[in-house]
N, C-alpha and C. Protein backbone atom coordinates (compact mmCIF):
# COMPACT_ATOMS: atom_id res chain seq x y z
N UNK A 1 0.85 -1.18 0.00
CA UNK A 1 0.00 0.00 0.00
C UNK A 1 0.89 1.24 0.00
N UNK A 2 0.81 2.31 -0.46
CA UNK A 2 1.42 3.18 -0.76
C UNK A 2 0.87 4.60 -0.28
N UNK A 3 1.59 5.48 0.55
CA UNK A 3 1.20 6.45 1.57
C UNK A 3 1.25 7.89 1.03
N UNK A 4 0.20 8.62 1.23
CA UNK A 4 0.18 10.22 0.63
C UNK A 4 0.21 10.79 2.14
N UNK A 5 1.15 11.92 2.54
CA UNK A 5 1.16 12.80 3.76
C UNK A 5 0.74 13.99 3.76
N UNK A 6 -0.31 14.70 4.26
CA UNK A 6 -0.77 15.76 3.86
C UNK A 6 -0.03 16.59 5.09
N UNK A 7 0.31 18.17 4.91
CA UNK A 7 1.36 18.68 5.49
C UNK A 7 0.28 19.86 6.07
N UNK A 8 0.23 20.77 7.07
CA UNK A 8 -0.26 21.79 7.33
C UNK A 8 0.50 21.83 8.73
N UNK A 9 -0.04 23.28 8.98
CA UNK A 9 0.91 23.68 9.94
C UNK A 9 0.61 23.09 11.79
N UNK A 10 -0.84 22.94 12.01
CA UNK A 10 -0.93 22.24 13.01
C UNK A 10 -1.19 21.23 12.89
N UNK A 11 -1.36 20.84 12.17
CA UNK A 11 -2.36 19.45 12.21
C UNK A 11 -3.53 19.05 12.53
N UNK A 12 -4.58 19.97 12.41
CA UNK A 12 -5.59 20.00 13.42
C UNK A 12 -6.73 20.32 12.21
N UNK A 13 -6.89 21.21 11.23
CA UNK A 13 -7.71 21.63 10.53
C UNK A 13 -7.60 20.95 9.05
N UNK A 14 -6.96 21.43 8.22
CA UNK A 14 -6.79 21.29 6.88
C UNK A 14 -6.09 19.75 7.03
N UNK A 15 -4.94 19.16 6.73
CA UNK A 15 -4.60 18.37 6.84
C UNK A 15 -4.90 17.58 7.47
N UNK A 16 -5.99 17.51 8.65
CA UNK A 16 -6.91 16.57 8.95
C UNK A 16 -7.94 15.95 8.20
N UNK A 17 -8.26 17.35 7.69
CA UNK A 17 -9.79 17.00 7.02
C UNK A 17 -9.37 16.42 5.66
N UNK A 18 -7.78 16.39 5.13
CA UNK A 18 -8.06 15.80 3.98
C UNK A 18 -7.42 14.44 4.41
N UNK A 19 -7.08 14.14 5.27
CA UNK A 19 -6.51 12.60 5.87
C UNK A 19 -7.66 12.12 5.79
N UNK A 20 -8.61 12.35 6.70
CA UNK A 20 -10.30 11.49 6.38
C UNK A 20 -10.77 11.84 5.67
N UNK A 21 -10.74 12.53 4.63
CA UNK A 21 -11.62 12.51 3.69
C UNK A 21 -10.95 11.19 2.93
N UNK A 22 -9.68 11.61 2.35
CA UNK A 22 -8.60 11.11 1.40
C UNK A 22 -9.43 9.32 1.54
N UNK A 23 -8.68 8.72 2.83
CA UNK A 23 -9.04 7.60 3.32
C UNK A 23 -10.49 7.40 3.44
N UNK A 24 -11.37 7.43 3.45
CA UNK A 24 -12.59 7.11 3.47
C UNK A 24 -13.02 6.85 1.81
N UNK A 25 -12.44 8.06 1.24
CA UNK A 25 -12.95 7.83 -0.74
C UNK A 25 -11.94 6.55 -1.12
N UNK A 26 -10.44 6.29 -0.52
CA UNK A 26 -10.03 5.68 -1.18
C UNK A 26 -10.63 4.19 -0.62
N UNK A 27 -10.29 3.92 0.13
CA UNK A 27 -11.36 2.51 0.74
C UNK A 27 -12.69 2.08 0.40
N UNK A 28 -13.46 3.73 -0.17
CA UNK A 28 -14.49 3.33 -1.25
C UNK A 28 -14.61 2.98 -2.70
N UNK A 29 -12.74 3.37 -2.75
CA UNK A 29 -12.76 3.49 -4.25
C UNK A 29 -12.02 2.73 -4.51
N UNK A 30 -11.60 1.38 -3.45
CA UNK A 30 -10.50 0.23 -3.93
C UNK A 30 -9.45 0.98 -4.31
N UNK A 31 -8.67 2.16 -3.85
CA UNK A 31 -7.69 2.87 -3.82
C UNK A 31 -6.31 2.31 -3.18
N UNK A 32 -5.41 1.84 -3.56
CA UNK A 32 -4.16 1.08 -2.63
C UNK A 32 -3.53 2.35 -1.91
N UNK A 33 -3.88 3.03 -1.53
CA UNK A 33 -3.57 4.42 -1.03
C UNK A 33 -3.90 4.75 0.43
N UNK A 34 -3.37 4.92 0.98
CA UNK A 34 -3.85 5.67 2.58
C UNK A 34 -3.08 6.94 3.32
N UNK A 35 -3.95 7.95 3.91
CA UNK A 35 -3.22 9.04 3.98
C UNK A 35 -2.55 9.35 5.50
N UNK A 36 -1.48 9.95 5.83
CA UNK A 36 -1.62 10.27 6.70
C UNK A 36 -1.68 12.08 7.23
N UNK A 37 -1.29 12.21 8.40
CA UNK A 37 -1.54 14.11 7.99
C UNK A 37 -0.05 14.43 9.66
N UNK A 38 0.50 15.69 9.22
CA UNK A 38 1.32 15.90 10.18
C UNK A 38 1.29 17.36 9.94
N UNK A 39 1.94 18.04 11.03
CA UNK A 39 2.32 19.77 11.12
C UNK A 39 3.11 20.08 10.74
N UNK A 40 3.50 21.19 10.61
CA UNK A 40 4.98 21.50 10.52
C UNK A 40 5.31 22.78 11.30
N UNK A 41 4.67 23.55 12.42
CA UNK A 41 4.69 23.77 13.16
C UNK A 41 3.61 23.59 14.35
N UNK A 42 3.82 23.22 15.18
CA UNK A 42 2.13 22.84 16.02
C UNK A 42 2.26 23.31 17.07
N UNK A 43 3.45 24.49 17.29
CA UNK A 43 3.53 25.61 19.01
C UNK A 43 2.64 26.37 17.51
N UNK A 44 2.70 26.67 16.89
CA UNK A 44 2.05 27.86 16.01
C UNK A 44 -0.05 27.86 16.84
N UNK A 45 -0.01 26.28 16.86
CA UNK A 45 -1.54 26.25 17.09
C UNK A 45 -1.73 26.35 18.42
N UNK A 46 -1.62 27.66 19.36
CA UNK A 46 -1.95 27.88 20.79
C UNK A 46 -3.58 27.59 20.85
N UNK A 47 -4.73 27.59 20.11
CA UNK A 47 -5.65 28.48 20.32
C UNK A 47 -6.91 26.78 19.45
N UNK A 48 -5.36 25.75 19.15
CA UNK A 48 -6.19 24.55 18.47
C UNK A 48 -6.50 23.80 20.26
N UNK A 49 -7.89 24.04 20.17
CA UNK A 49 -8.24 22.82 21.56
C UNK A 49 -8.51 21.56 21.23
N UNK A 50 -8.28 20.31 21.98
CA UNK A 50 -8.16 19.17 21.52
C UNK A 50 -7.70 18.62 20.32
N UNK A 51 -8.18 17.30 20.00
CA UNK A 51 -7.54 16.41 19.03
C UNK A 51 -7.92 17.09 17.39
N UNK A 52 -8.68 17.30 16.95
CA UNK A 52 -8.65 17.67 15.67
C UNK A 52 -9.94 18.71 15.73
N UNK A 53 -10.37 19.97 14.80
CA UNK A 53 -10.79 21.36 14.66
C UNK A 53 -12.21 20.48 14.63
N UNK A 54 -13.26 21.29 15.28
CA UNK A 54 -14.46 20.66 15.41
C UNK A 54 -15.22 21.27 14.29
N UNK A 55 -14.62 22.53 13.45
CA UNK A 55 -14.91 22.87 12.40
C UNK A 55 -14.56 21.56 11.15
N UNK A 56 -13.45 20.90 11.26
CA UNK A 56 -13.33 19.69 10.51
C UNK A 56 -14.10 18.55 10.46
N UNK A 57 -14.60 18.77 11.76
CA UNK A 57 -15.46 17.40 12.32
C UNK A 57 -16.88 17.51 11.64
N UNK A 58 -17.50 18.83 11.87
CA UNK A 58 -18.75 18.69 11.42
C UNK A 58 -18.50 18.70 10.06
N UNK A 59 -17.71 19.27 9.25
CA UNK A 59 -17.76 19.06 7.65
C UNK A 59 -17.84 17.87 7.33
N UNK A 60 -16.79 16.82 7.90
CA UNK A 60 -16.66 15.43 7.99
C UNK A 60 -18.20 15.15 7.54
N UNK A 61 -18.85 15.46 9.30
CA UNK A 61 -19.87 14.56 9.27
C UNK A 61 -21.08 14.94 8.39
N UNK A 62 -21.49 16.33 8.03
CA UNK A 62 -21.93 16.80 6.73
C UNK A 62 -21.98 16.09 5.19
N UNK A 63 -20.61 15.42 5.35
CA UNK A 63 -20.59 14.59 4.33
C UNK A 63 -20.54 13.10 4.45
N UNK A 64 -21.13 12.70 5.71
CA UNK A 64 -21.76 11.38 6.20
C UNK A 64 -20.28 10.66 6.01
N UNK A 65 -18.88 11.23 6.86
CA UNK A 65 -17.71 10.56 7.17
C UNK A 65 -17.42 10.33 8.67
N UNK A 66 -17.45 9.30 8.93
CA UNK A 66 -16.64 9.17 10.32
C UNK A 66 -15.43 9.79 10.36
N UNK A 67 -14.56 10.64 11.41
CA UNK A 67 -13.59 10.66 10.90
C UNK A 67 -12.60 9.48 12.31
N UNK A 68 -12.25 8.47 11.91
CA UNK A 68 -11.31 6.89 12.60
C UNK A 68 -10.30 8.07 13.35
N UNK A 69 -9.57 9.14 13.04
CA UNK A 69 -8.53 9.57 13.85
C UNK A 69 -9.29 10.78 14.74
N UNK A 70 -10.23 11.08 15.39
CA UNK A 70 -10.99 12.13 15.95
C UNK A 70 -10.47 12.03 17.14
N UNK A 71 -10.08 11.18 17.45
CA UNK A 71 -9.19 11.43 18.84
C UNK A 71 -7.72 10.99 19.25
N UNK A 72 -7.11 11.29 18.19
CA UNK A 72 -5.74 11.33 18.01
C UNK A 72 -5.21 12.83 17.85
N UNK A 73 -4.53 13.23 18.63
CA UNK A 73 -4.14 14.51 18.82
C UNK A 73 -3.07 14.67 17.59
N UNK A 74 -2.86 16.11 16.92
CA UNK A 74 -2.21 16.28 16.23
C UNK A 74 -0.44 16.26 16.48
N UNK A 75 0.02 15.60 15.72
CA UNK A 75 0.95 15.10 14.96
C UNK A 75 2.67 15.88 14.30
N UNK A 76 3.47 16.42 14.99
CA UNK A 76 4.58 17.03 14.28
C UNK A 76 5.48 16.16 13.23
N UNK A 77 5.45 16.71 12.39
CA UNK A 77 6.20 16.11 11.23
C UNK A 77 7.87 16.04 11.21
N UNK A 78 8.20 14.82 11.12
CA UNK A 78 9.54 14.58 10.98
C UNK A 78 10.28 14.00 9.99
N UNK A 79 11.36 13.67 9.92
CA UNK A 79 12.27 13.57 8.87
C UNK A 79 11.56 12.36 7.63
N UNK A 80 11.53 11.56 9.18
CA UNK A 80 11.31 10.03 8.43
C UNK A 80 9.57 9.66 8.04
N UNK A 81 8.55 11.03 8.33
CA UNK A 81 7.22 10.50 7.69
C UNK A 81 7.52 10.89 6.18
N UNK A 82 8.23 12.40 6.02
CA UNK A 82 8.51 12.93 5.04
C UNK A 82 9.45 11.17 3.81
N UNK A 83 10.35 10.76 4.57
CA UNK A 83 10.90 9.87 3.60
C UNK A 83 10.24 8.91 3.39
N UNK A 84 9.21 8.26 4.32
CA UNK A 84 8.41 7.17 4.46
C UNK A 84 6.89 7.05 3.67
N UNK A 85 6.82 8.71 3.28
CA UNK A 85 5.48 9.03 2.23
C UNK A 85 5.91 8.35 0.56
N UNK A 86 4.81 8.05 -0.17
CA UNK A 86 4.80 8.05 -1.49
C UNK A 86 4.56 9.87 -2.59
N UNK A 87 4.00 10.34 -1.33
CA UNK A 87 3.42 11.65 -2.41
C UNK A 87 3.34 12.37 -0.97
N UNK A 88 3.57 13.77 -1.42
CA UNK A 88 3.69 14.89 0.00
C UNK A 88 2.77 16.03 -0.32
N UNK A 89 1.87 16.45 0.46
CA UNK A 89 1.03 17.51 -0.13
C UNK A 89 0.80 18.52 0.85
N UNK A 90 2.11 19.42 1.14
CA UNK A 90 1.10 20.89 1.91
C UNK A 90 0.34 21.71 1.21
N UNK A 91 -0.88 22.00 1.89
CA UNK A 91 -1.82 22.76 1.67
C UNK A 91 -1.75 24.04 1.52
N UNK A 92 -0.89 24.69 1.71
CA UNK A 92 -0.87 26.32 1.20
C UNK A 92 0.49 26.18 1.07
N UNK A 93 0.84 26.72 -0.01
CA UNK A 93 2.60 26.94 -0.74
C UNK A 93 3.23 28.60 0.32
N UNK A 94 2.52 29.24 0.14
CA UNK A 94 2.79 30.76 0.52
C UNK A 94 3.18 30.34 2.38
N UNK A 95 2.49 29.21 2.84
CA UNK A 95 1.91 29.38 3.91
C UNK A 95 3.77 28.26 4.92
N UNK A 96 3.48 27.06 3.85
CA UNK A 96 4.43 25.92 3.94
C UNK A 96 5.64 25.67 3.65
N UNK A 97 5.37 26.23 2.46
CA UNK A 97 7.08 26.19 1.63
C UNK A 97 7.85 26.70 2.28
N UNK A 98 7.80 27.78 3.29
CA UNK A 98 8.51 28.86 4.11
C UNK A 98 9.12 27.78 5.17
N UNK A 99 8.28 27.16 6.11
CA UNK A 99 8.50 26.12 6.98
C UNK A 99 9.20 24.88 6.46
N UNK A 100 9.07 24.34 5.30
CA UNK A 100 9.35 23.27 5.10
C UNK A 100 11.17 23.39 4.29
N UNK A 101 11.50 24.91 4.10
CA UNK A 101 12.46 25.48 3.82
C UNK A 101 13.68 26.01 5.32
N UNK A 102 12.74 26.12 6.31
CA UNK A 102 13.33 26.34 7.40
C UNK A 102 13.49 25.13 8.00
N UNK A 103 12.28 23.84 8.20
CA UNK A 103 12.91 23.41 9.07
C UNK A 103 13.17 21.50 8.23
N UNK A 104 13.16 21.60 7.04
CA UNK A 104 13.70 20.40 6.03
C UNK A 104 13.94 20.81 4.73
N UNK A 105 14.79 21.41 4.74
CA UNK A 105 15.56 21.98 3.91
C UNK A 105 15.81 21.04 2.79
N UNK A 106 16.31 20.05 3.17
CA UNK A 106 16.27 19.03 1.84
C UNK A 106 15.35 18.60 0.86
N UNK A 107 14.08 18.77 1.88
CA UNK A 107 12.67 18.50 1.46
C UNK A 107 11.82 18.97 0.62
N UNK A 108 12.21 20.38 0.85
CA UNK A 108 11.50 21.50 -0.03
C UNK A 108 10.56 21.53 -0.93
N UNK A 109 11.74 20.99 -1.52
CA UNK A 109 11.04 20.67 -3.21
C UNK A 109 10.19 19.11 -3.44
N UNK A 110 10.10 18.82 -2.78
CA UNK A 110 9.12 17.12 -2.47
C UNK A 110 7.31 17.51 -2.50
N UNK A 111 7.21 18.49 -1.47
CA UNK A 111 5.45 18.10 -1.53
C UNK A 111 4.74 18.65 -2.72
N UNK A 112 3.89 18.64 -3.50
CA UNK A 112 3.08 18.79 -4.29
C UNK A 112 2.44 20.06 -3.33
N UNK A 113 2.44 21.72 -3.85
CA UNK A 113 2.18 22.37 -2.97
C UNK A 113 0.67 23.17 -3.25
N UNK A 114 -0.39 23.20 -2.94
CA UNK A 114 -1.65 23.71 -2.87
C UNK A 114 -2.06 24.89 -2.40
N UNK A 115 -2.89 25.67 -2.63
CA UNK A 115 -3.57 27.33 -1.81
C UNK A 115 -4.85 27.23 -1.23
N UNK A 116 -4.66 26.20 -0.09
CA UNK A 116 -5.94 26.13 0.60
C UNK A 116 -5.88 27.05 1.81
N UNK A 117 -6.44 27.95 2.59
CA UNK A 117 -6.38 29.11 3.34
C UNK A 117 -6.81 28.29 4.58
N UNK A 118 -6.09 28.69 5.71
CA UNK A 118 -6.48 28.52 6.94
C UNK A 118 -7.79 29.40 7.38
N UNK A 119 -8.09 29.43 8.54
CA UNK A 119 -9.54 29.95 8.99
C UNK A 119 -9.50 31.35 9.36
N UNK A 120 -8.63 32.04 9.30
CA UNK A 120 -8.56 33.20 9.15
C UNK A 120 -8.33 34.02 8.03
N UNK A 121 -8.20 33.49 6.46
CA UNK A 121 -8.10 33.98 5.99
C UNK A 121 -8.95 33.41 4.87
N UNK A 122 -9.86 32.17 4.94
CA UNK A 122 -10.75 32.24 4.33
C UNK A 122 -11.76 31.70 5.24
N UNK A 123 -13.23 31.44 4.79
CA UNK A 123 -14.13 31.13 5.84
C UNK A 123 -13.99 29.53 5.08
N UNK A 124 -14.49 28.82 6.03
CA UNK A 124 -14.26 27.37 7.02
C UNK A 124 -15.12 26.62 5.09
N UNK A 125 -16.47 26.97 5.17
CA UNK A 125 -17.41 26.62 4.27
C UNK A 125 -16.51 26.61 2.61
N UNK A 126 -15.66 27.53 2.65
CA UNK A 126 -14.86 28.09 1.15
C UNK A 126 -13.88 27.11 1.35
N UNK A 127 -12.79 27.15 2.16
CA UNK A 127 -11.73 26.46 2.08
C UNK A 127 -11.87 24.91 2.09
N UNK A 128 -12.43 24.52 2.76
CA UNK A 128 -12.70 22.89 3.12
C UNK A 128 -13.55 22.93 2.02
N UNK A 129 -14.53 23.18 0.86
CA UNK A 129 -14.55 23.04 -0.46
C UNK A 129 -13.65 22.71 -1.56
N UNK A 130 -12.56 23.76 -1.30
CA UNK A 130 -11.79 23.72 -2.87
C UNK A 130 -10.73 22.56 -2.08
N UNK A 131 -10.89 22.27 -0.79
CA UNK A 131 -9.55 21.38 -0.27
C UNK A 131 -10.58 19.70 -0.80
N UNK A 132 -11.38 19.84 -0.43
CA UNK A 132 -12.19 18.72 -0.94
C UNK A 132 -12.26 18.40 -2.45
N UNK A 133 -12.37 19.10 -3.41
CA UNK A 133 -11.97 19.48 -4.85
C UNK A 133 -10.83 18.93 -4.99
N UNK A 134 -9.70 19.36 -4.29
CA UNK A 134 -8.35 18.73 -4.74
C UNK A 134 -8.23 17.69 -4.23
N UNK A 135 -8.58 16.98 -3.11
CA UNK A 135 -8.25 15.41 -2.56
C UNK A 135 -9.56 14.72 -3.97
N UNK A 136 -10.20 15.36 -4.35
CA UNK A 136 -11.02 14.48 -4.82
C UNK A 136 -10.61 14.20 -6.38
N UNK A 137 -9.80 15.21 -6.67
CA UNK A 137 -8.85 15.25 -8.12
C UNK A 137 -7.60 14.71 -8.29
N UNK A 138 -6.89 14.47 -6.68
CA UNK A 138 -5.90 13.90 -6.93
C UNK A 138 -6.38 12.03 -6.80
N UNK A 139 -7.63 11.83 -5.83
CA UNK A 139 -7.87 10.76 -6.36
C UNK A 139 -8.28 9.87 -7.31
N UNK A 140 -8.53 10.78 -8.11
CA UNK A 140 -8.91 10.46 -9.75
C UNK A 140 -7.81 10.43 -10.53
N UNK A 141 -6.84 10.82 -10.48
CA UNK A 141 -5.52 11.25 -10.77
C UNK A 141 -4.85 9.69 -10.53
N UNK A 142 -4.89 9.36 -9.44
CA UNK A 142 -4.48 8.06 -8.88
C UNK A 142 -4.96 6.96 -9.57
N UNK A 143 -6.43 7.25 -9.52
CA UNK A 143 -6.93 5.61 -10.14
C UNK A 143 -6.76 6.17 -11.38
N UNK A 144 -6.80 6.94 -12.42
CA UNK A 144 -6.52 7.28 -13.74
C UNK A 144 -4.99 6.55 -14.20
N UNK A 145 -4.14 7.18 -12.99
CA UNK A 145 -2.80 6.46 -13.54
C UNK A 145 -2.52 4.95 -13.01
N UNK A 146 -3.79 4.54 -12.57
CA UNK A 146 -3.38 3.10 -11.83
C UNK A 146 -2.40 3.11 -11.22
N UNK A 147 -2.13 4.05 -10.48
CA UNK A 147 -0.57 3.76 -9.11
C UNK A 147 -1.27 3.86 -8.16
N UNK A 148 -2.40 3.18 -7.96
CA UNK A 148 -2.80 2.57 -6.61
C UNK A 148 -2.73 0.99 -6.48
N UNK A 149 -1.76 0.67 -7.58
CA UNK A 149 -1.54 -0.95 -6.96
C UNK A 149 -0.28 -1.00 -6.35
N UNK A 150 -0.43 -2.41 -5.48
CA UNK A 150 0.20 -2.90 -4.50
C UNK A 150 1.74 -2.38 -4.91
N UNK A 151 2.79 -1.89 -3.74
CA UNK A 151 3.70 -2.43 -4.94
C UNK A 151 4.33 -3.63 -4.43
């Protein structure tokens, strides 16, 4: 099975919500794929309470998803999820690339980088849309190129 890591800065909002989304379509979609999600800074999230954004949760469940990690607290990203992924995806380039330049420098140039806005700079309803749009394009993308088999 072969692993996609979705990157955001706490781990709590965006990169949650596309870990369960990701995993739930691909398990529906006979996808050999499973996601996981990490931060890349998570002192940044003073103000994230508990395990994952309850703004994530109800979208989840809006779209009739359990989300399996709802009580797994968010996640700092290290050397070896980064080497241990098949495909790397932070969610805002403007937001990530900066971090992922400061603190994996080698890495940089690895994730596939996206403009999905955190909650302050777009509203909750907008962003978790077009972030849903892209997990749902890159999974088509996947089964299109058939690299969701075993390897």
């Amino acid at each position: 099975m072969k692993t996609i890591l979705f990157l955001c800065t706490g781990n709590y909002y965006r990169s949650r919500f596309a870990e369960e989304l990701f995993n739930h379509h691909a398990e529906r979609g006979g996808i050999d794929w499973v996601a996981h999600s990490r931060g890349l800074a998570l002192e940044r999230g003073a103000n994230n309470i508990g395990c994952i954004s309850p703004i994530a949760l109800r979208a989840l469940k809006e779209l009739e998803i359990t989300a399996r990690g709802a009580n797994r607290f968010p996640l700092q990203c290290a050397t070896a999820d980064l080497a241990s992924a098949d495909f790397v995806v932070a969610v805002k380039e403007a937001e990530h690339r900066p971090l992922m330049r400061e603190r994996f420098t080698e890495w940089e140039h690895i994730p596939n980088y996206w403009s999905i806005h955190d909650v302050e700079d777009a509203p909750p309803s907008e962003a978790l849309k077009l972030l849903a749009q892209e997990v749902r394009t890159l999974l088509q993308q996947f089964r299109e190129a058939n690299v969701g088999t075993a390897r």
